[in-house]
N, C-alpha and C. Protein backbone atom coordinates (compact mmCIF):
# COMPACT_ATOMS: atom_id res chain seq x y z
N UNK A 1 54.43 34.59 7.86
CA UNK A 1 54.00 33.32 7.33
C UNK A 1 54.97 32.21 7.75
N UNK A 2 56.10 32.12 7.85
CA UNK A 2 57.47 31.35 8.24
C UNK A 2 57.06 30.97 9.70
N UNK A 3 56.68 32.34 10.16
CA UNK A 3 56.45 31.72 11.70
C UNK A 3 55.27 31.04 12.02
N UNK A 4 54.48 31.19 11.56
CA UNK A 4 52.98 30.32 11.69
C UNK A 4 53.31 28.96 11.08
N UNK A 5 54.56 28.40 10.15
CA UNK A 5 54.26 27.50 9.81
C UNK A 5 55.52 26.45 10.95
N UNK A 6 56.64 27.35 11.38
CA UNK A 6 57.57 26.96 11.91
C UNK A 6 56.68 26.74 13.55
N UNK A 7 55.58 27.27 13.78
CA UNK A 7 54.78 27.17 15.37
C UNK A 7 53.56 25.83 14.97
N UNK A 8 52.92 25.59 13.55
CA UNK A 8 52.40 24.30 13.15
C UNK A 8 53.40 23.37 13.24
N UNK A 9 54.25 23.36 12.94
CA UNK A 9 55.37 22.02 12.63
C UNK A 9 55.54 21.93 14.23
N UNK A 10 55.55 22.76 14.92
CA UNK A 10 56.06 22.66 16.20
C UNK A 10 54.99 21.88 17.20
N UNK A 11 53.62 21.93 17.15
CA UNK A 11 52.66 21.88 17.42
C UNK A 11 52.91 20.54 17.41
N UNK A 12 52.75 19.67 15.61
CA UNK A 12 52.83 18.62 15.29
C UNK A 12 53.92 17.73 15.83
N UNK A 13 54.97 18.34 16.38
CA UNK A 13 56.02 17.19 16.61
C UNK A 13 55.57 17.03 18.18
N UNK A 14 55.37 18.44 19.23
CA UNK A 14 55.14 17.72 20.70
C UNK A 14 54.08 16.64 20.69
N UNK A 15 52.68 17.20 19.66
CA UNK A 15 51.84 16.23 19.86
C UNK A 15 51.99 14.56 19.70
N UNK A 16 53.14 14.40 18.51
CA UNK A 16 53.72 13.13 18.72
C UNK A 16 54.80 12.59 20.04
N UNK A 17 54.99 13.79 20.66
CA UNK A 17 55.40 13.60 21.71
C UNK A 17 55.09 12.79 22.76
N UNK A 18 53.81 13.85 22.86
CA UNK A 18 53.11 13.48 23.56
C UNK A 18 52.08 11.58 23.75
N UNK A 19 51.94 11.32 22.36
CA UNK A 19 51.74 10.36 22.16
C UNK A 19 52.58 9.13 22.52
N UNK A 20 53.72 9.49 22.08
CA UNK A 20 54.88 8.04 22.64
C UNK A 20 54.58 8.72 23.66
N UNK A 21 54.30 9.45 24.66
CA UNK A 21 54.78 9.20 25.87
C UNK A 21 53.61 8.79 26.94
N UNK A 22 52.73 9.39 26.52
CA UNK A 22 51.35 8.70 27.44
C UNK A 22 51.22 7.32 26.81
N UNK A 23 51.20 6.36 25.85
CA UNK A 23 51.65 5.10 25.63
C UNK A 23 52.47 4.17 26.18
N UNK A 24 53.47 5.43 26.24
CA UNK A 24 54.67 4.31 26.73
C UNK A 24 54.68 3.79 25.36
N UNK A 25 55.01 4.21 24.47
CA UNK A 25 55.92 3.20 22.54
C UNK A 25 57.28 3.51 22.78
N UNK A 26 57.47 2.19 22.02
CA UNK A 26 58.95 2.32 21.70
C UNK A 26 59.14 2.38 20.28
N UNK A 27 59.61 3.25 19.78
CA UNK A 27 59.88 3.57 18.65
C UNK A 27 60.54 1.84 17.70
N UNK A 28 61.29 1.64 18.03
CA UNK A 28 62.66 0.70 17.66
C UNK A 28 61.22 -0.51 17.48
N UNK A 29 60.37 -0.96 18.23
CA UNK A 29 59.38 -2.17 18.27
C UNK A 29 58.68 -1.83 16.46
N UNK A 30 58.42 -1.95 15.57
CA UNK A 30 57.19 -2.09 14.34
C UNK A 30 56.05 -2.06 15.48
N UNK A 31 55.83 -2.66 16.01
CA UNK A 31 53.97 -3.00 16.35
C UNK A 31 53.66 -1.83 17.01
N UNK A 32 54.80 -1.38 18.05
CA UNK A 32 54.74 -0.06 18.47
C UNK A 32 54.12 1.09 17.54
N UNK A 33 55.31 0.99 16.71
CA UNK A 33 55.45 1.92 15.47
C UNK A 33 53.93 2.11 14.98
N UNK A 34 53.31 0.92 14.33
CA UNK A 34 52.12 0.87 13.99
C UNK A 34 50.80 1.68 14.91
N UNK A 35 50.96 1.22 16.33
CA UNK A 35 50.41 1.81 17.42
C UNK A 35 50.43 3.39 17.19
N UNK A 36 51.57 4.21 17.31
CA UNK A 36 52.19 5.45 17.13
C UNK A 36 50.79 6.00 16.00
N UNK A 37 51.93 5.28 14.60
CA UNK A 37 50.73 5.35 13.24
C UNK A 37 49.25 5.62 13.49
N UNK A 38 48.81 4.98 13.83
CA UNK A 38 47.32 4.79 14.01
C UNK A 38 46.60 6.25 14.68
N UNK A 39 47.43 6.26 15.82
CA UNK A 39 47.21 7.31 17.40
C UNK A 39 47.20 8.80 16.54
N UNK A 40 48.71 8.59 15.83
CA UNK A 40 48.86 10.05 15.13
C UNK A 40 48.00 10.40 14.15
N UNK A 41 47.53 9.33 13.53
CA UNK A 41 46.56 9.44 11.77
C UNK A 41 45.13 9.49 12.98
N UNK A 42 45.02 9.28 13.43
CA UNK A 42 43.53 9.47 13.99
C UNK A 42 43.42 11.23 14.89
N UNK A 43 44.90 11.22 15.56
CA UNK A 43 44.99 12.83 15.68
C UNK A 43 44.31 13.93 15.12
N UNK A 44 45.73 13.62 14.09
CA UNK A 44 45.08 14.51 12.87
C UNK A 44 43.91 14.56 11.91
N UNK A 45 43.21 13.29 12.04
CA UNK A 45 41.67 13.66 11.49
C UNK A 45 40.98 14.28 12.39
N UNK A 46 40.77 14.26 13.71
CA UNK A 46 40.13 14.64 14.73
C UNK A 46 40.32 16.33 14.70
N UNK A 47 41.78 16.51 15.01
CA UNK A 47 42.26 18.16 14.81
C UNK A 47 41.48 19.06 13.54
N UNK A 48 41.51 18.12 12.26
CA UNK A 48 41.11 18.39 10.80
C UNK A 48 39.79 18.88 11.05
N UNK A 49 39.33 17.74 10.96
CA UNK A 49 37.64 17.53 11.43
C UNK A 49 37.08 18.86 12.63
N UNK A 50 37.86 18.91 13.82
CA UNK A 50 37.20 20.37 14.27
C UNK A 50 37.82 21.53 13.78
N UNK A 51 38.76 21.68 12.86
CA UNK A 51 39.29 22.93 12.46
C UNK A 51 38.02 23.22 11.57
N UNK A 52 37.24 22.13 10.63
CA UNK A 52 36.42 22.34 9.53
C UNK A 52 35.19 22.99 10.24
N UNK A 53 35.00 22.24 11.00
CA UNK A 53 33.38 22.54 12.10
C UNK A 53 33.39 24.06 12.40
N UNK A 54 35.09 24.63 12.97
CA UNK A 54 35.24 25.85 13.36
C UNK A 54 34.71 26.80 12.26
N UNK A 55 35.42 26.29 11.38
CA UNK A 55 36.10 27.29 10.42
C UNK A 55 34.09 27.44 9.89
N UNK A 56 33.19 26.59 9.72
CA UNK A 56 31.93 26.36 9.34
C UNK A 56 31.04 26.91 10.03
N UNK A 57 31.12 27.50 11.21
CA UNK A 57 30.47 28.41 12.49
C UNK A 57 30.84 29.65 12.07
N UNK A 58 32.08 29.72 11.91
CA UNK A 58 32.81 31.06 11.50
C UNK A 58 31.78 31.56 10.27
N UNK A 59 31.85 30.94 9.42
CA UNK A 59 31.30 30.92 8.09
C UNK A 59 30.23 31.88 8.25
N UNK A 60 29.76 30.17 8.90
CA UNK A 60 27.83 30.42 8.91
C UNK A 60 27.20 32.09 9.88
N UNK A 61 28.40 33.01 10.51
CA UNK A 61 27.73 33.23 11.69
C UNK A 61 27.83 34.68 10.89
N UNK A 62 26.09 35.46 11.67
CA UNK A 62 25.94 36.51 11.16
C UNK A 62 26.57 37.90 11.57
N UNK A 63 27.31 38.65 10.99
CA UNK A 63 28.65 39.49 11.29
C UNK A 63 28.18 40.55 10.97
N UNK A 64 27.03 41.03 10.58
CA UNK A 64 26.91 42.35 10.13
C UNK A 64 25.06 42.77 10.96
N UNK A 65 25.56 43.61 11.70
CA UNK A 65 24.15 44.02 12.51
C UNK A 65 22.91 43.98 11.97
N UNK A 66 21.84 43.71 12.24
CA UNK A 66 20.35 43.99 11.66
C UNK A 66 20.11 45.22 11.39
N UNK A 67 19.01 45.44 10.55
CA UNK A 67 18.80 46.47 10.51
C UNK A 67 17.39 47.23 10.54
N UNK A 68 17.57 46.85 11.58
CA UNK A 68 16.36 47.55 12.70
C UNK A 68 16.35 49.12 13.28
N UNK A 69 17.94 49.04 13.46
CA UNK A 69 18.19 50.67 13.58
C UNK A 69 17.42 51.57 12.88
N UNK A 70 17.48 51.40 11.57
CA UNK A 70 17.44 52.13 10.65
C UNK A 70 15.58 52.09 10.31
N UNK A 71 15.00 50.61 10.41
CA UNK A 71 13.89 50.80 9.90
C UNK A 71 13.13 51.59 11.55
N UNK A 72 13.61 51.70 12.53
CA UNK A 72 12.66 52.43 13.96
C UNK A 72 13.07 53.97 13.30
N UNK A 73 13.84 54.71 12.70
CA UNK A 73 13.95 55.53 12.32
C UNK A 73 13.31 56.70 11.44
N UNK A 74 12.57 55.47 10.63
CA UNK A 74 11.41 55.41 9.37
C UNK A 74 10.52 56.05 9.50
N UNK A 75 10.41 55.08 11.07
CA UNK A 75 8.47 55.01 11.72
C UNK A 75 8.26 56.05 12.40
């Protein structure tokens, strides 16, 4: 569990990485800062938002065979 959360945190900081750096922000600027803000809070709804969709396929999807086997068996 330590490590799944220490490989999320890890996840979360390149992706801000990544953000100042395809931008080009400067941290030290506010308006920047704000820029950053925005980029990162819209990230993470986006990430959120398809983890839910996933996790909702997962859900929805049928995992246990028909059972057809059993009724050709019958007949």
């Amino acid at each position: 569990m330590k490590t799944l959360i220490i490989i999320i945190i890890k996840i979360f900081f390149i992706s801000a990485l990544f953000i100042i750096s395809n931008q080009n922000l400067h941290m030290k600027d506010a308006g920047e800062r704000q820029v950053f803000l925005d980029s990162y809070y819209s990230w993470v709804q986006d990430v959120f938002s398809q983890t839910v969709e996933i996790a909702g396929y997962i859900i929805n999807s049928r995992w246990l065979p028909e059972n057809d086997s059993q009724q050709s068996l019958k007949s």
